[in-house]
C-alpha atoms as a PDB file:
ATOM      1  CA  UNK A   1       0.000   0.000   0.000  1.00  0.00           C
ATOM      2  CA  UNK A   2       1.582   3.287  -0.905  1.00  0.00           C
ATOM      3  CA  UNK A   3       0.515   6.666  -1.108  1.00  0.00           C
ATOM      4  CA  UNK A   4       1.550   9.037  -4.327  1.00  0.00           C
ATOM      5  CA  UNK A   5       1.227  12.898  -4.343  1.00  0.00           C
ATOM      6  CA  UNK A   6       0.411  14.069  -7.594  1.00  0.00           C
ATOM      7  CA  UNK A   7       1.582  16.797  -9.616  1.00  0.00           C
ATOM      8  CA  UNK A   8      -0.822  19.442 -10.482  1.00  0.00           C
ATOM      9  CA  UNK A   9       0.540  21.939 -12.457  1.00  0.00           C
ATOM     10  CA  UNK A  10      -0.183  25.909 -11.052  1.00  0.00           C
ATOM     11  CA  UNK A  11      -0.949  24.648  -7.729  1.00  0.00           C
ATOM     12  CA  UNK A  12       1.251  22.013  -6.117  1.00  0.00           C
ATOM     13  CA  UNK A  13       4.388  24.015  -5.910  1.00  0.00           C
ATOM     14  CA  UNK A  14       7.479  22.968  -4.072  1.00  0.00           C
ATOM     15  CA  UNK A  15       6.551  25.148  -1.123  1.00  0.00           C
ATOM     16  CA  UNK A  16       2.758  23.791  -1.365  1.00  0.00           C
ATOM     17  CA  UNK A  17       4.434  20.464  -1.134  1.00  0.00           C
ATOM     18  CA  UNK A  18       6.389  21.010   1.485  1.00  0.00           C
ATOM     19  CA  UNK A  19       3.732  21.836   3.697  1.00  0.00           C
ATOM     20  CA  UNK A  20       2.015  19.200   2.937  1.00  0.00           C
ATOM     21  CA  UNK A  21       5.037  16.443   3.318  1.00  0.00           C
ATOM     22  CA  UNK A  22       5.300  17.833   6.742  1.00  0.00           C
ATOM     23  CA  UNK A  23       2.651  15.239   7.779  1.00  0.00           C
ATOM     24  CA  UNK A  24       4.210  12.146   6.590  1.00  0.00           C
ATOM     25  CA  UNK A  25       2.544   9.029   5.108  1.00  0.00           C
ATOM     26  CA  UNK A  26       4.055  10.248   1.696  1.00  0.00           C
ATOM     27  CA  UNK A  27       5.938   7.255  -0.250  1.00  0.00           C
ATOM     28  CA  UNK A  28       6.278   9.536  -3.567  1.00  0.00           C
ATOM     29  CA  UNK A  29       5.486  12.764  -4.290  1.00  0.00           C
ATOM     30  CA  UNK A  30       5.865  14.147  -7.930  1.00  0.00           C
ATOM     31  CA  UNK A  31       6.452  17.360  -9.358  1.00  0.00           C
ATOM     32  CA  UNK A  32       4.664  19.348 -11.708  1.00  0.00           C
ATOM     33  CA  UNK A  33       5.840  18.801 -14.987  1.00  0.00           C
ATOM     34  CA  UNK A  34       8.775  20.079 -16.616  1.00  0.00           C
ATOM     35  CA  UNK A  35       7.892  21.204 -20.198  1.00  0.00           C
ATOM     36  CA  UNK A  36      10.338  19.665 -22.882  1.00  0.00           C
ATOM     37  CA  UNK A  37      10.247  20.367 -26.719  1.00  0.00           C
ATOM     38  CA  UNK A  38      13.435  19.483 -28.340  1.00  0.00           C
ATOM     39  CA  UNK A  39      16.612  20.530 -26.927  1.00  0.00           C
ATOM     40  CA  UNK A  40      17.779  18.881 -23.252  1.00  0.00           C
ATOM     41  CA  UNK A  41      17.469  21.370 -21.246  1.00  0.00           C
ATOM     42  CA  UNK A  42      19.948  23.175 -18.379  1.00  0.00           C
ATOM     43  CA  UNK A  43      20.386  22.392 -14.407  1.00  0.00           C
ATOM     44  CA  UNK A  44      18.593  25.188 -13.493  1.00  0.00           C
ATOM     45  CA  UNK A  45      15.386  24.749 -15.102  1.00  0.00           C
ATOM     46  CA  UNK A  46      14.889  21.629 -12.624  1.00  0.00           C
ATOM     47  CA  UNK A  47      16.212  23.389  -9.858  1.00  0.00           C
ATOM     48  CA  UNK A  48      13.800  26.362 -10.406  1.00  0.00           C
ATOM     49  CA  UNK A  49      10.503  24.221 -10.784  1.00  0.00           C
ATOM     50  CA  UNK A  50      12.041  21.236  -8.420  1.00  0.00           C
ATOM     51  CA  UNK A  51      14.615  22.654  -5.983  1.00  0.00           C
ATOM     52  CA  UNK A  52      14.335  19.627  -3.682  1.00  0.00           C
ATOM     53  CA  UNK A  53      17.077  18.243  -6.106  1.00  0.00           C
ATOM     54  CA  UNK A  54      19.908  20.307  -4.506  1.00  0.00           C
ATOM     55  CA  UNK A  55      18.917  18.224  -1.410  1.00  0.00           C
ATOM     56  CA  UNK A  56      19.238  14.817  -2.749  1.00  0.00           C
ATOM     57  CA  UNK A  57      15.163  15.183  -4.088  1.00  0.00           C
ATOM     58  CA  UNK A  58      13.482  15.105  -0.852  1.00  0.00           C
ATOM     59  CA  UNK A  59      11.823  17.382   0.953  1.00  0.00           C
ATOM     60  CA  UNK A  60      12.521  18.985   4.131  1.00  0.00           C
ATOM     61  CA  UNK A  61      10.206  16.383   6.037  1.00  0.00           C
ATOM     62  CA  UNK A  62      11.881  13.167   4.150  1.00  0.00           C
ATOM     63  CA  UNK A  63       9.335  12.540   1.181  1.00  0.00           C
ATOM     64  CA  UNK A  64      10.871  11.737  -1.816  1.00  0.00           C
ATOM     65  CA  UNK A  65      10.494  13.672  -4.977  1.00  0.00           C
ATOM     66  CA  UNK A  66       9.698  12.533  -8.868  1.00  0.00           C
ATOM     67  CA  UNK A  67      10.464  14.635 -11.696  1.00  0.00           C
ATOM     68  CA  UNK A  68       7.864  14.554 -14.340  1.00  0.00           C
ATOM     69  CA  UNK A  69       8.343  15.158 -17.676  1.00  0.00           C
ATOM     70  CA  UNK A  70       5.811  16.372 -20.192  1.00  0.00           C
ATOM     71  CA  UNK A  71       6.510  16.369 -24.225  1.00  0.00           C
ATOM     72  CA  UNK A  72       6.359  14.044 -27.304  1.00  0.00           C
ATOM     73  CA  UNK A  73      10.150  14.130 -28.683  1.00  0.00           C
ATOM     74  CA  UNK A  74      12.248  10.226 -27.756  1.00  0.00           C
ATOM     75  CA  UNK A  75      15.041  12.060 -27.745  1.00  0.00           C
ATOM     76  CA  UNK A  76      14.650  14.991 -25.869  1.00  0.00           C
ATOM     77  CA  UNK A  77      12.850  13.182 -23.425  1.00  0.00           C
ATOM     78  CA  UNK A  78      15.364  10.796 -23.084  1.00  0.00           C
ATOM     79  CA  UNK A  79      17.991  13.452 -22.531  1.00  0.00           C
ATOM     80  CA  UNK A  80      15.944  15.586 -19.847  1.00  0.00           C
ATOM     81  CA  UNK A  81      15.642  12.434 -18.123  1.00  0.00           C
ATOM     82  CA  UNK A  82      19.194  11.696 -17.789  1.00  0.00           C
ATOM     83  CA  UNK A  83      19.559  14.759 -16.448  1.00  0.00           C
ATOM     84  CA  UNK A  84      16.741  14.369 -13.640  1.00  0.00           C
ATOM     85  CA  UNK A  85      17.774  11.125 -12.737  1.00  0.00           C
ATOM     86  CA  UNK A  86      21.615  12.951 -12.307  1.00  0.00           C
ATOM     87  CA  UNK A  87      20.425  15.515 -10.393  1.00  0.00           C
ATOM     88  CA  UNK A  88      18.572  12.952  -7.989  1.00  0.00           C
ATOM     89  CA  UNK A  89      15.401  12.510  -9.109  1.00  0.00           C
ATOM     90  CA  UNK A  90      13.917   9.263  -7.460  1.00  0.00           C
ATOM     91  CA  UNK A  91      12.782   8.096 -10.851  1.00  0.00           C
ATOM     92  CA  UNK A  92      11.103   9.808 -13.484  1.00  0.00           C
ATOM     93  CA  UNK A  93       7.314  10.126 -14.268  1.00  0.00           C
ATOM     94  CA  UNK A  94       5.703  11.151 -17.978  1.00  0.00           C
ATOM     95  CA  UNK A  95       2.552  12.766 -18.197  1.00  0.00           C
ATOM     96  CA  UNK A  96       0.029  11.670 -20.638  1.00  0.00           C
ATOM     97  CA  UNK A  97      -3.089  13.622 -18.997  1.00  0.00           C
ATOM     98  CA  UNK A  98      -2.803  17.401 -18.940  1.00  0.00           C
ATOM     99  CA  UNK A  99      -5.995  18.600 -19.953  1.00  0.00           C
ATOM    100  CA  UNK A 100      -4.398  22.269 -20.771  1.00  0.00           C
ATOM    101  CA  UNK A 101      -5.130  23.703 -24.450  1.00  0.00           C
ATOM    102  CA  UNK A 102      -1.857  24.986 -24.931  1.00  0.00           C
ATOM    103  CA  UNK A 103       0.119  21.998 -24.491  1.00  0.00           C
ATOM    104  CA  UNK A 104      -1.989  19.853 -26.174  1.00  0.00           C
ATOM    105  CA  UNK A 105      -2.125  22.265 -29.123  1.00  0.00           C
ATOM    106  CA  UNK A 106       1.548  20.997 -29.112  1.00  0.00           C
ATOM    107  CA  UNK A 107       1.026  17.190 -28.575  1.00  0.00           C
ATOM    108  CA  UNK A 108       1.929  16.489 -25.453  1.00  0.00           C
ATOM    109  CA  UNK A 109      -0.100  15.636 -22.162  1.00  0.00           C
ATOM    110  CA  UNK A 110      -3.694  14.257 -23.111  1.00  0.00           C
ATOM    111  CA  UNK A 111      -2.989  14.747 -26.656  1.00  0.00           C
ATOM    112  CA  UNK A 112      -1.155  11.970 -26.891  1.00  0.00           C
ATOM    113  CA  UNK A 113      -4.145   9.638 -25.560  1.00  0.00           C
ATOM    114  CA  UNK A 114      -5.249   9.642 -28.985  1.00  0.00           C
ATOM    115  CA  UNK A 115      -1.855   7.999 -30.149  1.00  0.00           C
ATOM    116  CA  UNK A 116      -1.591   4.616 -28.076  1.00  0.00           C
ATOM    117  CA  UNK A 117       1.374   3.570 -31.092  1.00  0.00           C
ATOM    118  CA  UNK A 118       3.042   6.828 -30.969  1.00  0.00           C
ATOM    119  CA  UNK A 119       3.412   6.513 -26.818  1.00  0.00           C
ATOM    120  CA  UNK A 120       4.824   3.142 -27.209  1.00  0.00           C
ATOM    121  CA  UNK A 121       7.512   4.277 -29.482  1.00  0.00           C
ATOM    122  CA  UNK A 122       8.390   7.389 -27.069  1.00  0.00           C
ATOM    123  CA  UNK A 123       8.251   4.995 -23.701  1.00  0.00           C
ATOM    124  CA  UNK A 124      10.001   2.101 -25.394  1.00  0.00           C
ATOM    125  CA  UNK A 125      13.107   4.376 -26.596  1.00  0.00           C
ATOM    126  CA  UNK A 126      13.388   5.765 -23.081  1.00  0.00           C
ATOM    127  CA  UNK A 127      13.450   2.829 -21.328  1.00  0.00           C
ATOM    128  CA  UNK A 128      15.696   0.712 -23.800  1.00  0.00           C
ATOM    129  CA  UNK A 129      18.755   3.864 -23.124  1.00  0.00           C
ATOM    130  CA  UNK A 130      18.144   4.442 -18.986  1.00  0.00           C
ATOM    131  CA  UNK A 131      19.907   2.043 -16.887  1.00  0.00           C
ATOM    132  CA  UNK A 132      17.436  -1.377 -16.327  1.00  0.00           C
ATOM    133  CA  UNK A 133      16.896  -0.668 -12.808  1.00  0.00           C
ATOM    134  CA  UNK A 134      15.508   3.307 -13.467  1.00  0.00           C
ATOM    135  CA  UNK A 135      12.061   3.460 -11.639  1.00  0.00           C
ATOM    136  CA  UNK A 136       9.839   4.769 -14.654  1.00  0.00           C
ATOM    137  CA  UNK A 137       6.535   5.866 -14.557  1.00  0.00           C
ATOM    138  CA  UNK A 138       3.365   7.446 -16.702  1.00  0.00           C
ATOM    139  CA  UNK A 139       0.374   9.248 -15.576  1.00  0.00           C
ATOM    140  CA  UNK A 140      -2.301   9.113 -18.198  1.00  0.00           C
ATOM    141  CA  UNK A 141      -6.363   9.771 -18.066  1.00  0.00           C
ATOM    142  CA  UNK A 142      -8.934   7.627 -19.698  1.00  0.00           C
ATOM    143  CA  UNK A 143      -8.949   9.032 -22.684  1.00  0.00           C
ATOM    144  CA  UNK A 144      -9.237  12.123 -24.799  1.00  0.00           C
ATOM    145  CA  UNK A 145     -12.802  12.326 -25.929  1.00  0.00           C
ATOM    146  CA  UNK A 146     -13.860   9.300 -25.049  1.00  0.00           C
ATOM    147  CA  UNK A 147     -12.261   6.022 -23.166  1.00  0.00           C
ATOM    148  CA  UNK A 148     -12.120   3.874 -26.261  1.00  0.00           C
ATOM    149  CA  UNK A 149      -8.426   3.829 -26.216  1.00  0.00           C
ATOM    150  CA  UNK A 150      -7.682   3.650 -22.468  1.00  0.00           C
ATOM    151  CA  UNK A 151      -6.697  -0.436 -22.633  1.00  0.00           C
ATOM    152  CA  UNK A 152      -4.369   0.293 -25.489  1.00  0.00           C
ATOM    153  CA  UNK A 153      -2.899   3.675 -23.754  1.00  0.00           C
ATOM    154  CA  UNK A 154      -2.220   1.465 -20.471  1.00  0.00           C
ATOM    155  CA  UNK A 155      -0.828  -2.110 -22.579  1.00  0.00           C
ATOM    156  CA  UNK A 156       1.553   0.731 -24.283  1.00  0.00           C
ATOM    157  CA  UNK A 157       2.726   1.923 -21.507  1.00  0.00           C
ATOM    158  CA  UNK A 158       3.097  -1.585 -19.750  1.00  0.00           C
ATOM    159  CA  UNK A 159       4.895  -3.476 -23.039  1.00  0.00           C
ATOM    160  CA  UNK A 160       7.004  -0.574 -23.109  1.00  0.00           C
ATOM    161  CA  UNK A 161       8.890  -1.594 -20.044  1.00  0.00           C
ATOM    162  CA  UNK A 162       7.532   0.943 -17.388  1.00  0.00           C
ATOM    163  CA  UNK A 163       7.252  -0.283 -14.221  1.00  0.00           C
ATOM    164  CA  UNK A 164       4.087   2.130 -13.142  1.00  0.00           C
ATOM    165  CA  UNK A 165       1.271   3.708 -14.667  1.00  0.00           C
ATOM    166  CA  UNK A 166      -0.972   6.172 -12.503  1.00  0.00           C
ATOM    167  CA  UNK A 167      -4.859   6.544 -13.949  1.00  0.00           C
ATOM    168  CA  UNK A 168      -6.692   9.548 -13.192  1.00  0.00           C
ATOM    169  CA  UNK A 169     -10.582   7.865 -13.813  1.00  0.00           C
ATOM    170  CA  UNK A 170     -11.318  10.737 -16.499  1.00  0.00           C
ATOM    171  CA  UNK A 171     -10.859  12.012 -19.937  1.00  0.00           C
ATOM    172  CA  UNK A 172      -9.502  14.988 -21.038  1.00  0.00           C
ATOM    173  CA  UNK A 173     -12.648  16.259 -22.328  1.00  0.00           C
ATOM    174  CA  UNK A 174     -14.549  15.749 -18.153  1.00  0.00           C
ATOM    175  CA  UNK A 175     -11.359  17.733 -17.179  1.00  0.00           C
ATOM    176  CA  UNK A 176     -12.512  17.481 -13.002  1.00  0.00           C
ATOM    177  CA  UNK A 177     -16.061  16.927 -13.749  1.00  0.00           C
ATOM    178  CA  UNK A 178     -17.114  14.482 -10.942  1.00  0.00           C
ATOM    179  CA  UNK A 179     -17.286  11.364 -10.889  1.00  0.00           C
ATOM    180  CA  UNK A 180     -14.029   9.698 -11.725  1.00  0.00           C
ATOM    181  CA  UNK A 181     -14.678   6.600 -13.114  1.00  0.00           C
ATOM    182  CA  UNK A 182     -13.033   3.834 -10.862  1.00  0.00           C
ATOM    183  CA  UNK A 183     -14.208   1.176 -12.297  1.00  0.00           C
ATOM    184  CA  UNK A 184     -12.713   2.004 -15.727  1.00  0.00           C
ATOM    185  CA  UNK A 185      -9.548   2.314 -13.621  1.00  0.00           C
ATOM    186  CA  UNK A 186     -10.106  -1.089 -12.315  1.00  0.00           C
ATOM    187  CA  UNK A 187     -10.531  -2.804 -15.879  1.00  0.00           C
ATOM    188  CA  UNK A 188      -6.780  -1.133 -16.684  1.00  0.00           C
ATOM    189  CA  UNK A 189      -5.579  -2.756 -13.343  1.00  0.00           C
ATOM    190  CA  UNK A 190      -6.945  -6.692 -14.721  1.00  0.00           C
ATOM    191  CA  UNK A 191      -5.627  -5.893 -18.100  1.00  0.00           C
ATOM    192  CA  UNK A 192      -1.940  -4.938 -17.255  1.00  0.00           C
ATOM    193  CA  UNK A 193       0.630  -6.591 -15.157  1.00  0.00           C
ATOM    194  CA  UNK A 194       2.777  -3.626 -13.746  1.00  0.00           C
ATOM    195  CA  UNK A 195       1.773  -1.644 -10.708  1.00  0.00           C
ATOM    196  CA  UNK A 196      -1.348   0.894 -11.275  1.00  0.00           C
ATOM    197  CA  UNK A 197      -2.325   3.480  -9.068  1.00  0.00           C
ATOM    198  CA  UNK A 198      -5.811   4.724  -9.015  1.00  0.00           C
ATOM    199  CA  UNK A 199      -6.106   8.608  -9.035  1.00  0.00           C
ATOM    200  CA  UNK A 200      -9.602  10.437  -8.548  1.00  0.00           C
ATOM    201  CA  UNK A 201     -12.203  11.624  -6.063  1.00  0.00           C
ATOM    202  CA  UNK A 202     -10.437  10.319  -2.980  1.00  0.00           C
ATOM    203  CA  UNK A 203     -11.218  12.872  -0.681  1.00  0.00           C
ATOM    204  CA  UNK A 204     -11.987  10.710   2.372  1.00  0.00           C
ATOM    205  CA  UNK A 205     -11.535   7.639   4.316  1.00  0.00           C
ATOM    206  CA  UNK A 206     -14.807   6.576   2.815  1.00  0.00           C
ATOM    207  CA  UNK A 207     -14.096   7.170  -0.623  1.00  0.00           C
ATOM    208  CA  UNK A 208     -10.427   5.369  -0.208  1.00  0.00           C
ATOM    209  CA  UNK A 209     -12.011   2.497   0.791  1.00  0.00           C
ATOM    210  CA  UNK A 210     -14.356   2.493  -2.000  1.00  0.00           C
ATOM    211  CA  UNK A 211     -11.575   2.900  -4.655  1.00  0.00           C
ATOM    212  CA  UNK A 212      -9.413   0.414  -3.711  1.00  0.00           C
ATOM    213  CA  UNK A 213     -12.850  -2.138  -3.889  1.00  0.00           C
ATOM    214  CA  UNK A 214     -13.636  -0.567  -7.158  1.00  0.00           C
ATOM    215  CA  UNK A 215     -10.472  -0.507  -9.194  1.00  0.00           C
ATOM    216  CA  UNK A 216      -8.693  -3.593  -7.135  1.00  0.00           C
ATOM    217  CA  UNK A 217      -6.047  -1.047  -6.699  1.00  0.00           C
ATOM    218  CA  UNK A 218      -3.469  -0.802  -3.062  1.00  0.00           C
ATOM    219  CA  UNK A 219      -2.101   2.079  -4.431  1.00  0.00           C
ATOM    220  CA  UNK A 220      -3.169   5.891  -5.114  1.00  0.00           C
ATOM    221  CA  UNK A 221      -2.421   9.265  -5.776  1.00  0.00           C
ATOM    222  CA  UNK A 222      -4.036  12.168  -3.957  1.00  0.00           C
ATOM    223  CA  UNK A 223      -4.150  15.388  -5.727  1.00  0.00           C
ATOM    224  CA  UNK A 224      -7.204  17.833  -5.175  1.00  0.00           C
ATOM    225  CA  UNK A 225      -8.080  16.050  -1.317  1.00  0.00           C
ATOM    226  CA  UNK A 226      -4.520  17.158  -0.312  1.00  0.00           C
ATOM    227  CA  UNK A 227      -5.009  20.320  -0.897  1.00  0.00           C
ATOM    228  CA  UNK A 228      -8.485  20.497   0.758  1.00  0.00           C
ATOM    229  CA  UNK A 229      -6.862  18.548   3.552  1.00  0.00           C
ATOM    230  CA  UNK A 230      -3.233  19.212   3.728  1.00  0.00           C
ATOM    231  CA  UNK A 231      -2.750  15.770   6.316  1.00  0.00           C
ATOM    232  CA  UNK A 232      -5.602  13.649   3.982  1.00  0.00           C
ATOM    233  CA  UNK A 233      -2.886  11.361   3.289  1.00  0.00           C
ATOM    234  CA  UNK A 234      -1.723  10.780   7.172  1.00  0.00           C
ATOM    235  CA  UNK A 235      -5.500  10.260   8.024  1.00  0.00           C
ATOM    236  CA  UNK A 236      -5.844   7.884   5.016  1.00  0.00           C
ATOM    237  CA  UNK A 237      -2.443   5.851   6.441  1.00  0.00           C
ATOM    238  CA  UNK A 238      -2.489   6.656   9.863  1.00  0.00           C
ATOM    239  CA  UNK A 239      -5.867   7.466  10.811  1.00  0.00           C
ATOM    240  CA  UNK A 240      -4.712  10.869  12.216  1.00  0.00           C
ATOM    241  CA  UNK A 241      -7.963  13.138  12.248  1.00  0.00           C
ATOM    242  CA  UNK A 242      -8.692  16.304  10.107  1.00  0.00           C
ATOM    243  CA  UNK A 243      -7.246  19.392  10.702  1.00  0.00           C
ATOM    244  CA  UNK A 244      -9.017  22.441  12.665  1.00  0.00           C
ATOM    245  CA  UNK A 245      -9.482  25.758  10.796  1.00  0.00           C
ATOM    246  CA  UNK A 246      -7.219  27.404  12.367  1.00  0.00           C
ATOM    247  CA  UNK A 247      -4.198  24.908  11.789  1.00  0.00           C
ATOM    248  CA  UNK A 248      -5.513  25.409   8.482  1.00  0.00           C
ATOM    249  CA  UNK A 249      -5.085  29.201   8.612  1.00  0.00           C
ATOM    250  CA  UNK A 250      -1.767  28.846  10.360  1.00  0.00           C
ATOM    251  CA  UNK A 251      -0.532  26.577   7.123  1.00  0.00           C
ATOM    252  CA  UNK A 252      -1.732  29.592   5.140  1.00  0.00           C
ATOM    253  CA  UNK A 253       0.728  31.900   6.906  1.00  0.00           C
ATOM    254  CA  UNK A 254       3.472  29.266   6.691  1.00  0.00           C
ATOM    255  CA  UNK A 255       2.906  28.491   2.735  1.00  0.00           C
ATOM    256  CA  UNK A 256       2.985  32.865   2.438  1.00  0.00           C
ATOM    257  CA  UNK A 257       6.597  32.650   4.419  1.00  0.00           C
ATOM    258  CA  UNK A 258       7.979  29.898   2.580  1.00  0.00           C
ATOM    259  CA  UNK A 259       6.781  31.230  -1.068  1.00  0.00           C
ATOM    260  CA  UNK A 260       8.692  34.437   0.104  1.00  0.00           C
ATOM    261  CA  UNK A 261      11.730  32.568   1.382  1.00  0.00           C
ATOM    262  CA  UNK A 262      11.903  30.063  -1.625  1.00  0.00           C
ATOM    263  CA  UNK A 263      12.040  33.079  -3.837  1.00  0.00           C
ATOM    264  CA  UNK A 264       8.504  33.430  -5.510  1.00  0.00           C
ATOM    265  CA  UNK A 265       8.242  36.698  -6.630  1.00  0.00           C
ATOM    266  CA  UNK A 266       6.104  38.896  -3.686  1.00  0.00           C
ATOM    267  CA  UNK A 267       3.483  40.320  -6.361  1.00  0.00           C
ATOM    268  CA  UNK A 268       2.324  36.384  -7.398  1.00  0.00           C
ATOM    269  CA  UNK A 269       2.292  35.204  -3.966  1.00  0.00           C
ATOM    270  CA  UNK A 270      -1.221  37.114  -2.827  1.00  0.00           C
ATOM    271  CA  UNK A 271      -2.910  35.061  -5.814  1.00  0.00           C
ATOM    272  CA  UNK A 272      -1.346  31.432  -4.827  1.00  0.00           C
ATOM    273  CA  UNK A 273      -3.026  31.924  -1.350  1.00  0.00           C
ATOM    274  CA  UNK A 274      -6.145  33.013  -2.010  1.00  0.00           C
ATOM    275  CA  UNK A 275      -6.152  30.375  -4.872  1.00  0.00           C
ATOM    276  CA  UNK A 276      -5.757  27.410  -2.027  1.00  0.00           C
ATOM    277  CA  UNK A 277      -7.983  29.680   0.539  1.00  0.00           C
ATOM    278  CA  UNK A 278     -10.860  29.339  -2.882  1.00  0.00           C
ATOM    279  CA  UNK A 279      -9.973  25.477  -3.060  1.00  0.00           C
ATOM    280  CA  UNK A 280     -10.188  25.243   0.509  1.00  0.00           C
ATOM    281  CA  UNK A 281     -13.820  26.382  -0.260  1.00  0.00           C
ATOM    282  CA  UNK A 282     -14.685  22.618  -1.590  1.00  0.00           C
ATOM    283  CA  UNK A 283     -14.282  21.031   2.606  1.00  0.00           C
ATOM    284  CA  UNK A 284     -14.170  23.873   4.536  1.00  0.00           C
ATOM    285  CA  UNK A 285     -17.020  26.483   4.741  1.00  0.00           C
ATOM    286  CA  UNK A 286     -15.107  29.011   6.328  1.00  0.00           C
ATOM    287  CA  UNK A 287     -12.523  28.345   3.367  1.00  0.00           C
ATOM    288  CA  UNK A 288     -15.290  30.000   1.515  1.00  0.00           C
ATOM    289  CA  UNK A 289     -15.682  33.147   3.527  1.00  0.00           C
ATOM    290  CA  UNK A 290     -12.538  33.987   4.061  1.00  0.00           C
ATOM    291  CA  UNK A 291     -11.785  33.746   0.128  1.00  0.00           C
ATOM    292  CA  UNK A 292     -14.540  36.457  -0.108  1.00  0.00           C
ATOM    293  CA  UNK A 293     -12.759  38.963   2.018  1.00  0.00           C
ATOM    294  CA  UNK A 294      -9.412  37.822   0.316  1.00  0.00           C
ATOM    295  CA  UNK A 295     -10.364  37.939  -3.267  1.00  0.00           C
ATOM    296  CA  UNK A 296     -10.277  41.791  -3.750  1.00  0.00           C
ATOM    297  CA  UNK A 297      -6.945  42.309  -1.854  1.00  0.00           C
ATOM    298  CA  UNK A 298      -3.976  42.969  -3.926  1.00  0.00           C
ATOM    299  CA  UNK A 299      -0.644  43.216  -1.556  1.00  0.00           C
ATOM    300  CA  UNK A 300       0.725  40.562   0.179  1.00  0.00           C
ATOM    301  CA  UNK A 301       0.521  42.422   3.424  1.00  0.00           C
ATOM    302  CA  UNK A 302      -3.158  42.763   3.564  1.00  0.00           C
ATOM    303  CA  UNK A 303      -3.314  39.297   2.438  1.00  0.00           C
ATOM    304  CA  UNK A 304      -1.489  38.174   5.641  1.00  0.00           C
ATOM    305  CA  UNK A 305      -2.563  40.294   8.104  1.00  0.00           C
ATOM    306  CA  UNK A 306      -6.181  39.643   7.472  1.00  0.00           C
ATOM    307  CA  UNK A 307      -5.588  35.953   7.919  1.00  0.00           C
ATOM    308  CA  UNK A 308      -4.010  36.305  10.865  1.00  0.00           C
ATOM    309  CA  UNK A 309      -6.396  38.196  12.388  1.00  0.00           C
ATOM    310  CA  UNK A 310      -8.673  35.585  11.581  1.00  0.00           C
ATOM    311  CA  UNK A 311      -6.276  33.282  13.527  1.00  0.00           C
ATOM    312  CA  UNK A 312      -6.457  35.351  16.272  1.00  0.00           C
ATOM    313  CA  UNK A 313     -10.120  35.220  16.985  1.00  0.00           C
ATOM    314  CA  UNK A 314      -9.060  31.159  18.615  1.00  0.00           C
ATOM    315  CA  UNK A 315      -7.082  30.467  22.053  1.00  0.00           C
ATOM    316  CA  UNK A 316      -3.908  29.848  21.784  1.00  0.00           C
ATOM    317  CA  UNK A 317      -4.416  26.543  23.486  1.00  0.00           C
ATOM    318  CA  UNK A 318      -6.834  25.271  20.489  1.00  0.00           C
ATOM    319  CA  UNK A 319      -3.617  25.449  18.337  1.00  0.00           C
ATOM    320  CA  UNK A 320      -1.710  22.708  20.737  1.00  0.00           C
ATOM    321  CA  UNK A 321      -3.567  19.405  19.794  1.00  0.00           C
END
C-alpha cells in the first residue's frame, strides 16, 4: 500500500508540497511537470521548478520527490531524463493527462491519448537507453474524448517496459467533472501486469475504501483532497484526524513565508493563497468566507494580516492538539 502525491501543475508548488510532506505518510510525491520540446534542457530549469534536487530530491520532512516530464520528442525526453535522474530525481514520471489547451495544441499531455502507437515508441526508446533498474513511470487519463483507447494507452505503456502507470478515472474532455470513473480504472488494473495506481475523487476515508474495492487497486495518488486537507494522506495511512481551521489558517501563513523565502516573486504570492484559501472552499465552509474577504486584496501584506487576524479570533491553546 503506498501513497503518491500528484503533480498538479499551477498549484502544487514545491513550497505547497512542502507543507504538505510535513505530515508524513508520503511514499512519492511528484512534481509538476517540466515542459520539454526538443533541446535537453539546463540544471537550473529543474532546480527552479524542483529545488528539492539540490537536497538529494526530498523534501525537508523526508518525502521523496519525482520529476515529471511532459513532451512528445524520444530524444529529448530521453535526454531531460538523464539529467533528472543525475540531479537525484527518485525516478522519473511522464505525463500523458494534462488537460491544458496549450500543451496539447503541441502534442503532449492528453494529446497523446489519442496515439496509443506513438506513446509506445516514445516509452520504449526511453526505457531501452536508462539504466534497467531506473524506476519509470506514466500518468495518463482515460482518454481524450472518449475512453475507447484507455486499454491500449495502459498495454503501451506496460509493453514498453515501465514499471508504473498512474490513472486519473477521467478524460480529457470531463477535465474534473465528478465522478471519476473507478471502475474504468479497475478494468486497466486486470488488463496490465505492472503496478497501477488509481487517481480520482479520494477525498476521504470513505471514498479510499471504495476505490481500492472498485479498481482492485493498493495504491493511489491524492491530488485535489490534499489540498483540501493538507494531512488527507496521514488520516488515510495513519488514521490521524482532520485538521481544525485554524491549523488550516496557520498553514496559510506558513505556505505565504515559505513562497517568500523560496524566492517566488512577492506580487504572485497574494494570488497562490487566495487560490488554495478558494480550493479550501470545496471542505471547509469558512474556506469560503474567508476567500470572499481575500479575493479583492492585492498586496501581500493585507493578504497576511487579514488571515491572521482571523487566527487570532481562537485560544492559543486550540492550536496545541
Amino acid at each position: 500500500m503506498t501513497f503518491w502525491l500528484a503533480p498538479m501543475e499551477g498549484l502544487m508548488d514545491f513550497s505547497l508540497r512542502e507543507i504538505v510532506s510535513r505530515y508524513g505518510h508520503i511514499d512519492l510525491a511528484v512534481s509538476e511537470f517540466v515542459r520539454v520540446v526538443d533541446l535537453p534542457l539546463p540544471e537550473s530549469v529543474f532546480l527552479a521548478q524542483v529545488p528539492e534536487l539540490a537536497h538529494g530530491g526530498i523534501t525537508k520532512y523526508g518525502t521523496p520527490i519525482r520529476v515529471q516530464l511532459l513532451g512528445s520528442d524520444p530524444e529529448a525526453l530521453l535526454a531531460n531524463a538523464k539529467t533528472a535522474l543525475a540531479m537525484g530525481s527518485h525516478g522519473v514520471d511522464f505525463n500523458f493527462g494534462c488537460p491544458s489547451k496549450t500543451v496539447n495544441r503541441h502534442c503532449g499531455g492528453a494529446a497523446l491519448l489519442k496515439e496509443p502507437d506513438r506513446i509506445y515508441n516514445i516509452l520504449h526508446h526511453i526505457k531501452s537507453n536508462l539504466p534497467a533498474n531506473t524506476s519509470l513511470s506514466a500518468k495518463m487519463r482515460l482518454g481524450f474524448d472518449d475512453t475507447s483507447k484507455s486499454l491500449d494507452v495502459a498495454l503501451a505503456v506496460a509493453y514498453a517496459g515501465f514499471d508504473t502507470l498512474v490513472v486519473h478515472g477521467r478524460t480529457k474532455r470531463q477535465g474534473y467533472k465528478p465522478p471519476a470513473d473507478w471502475e474504468a480504472i479497475g478494468k486497466i488494473k486486470q488488463a496490465v501486469r505492472i503496478k497501477v495506481i488509481a487517481n480520482g475523487d479520494i477525498f476521504t476515508q470513505d471514498a479510499y475504501r471504495r476505490c481500492l474495492e472498485v479498481t482492485g487497486c493498493t495504491d493511489v495518488m491524492i491530488g485535489r483532497g490534499a489540498v483540501y486537507q493538507p494531512n488527507l494522506i496521514a488520516q488515510l495511512a495513519h488514521g490521524d484526524n482532520p485538521l481544525a481551521w485554524q491549523e488550516i489558517l496557520q498553514l496559510l501563513l506558513d505556505y505565504q513565508n515559505l513562497m517568500h523565502f523560496d524566492g517566488f516573486p512577492e506580487r504572485h504570492i497574494p494570488g497562490r493563497v487566495k487560490q488554495w484559501v478558494k480550493l479550501l472552499g470545496a471542505a471547509h465552509e469558512q474556506g469560503t468566507e474567508l476567500f470572499s474577504d481575500l479575493k479583492h486584496l492585492q498586496d501581500l501584506n493585507s493578504v497576511k494580516k487579514h488571515i491572521q487576524n482571523e487566527l487570532s479570533q481562537y485560544p492559543i491553546h486550540s492550536m496545541l492538539r
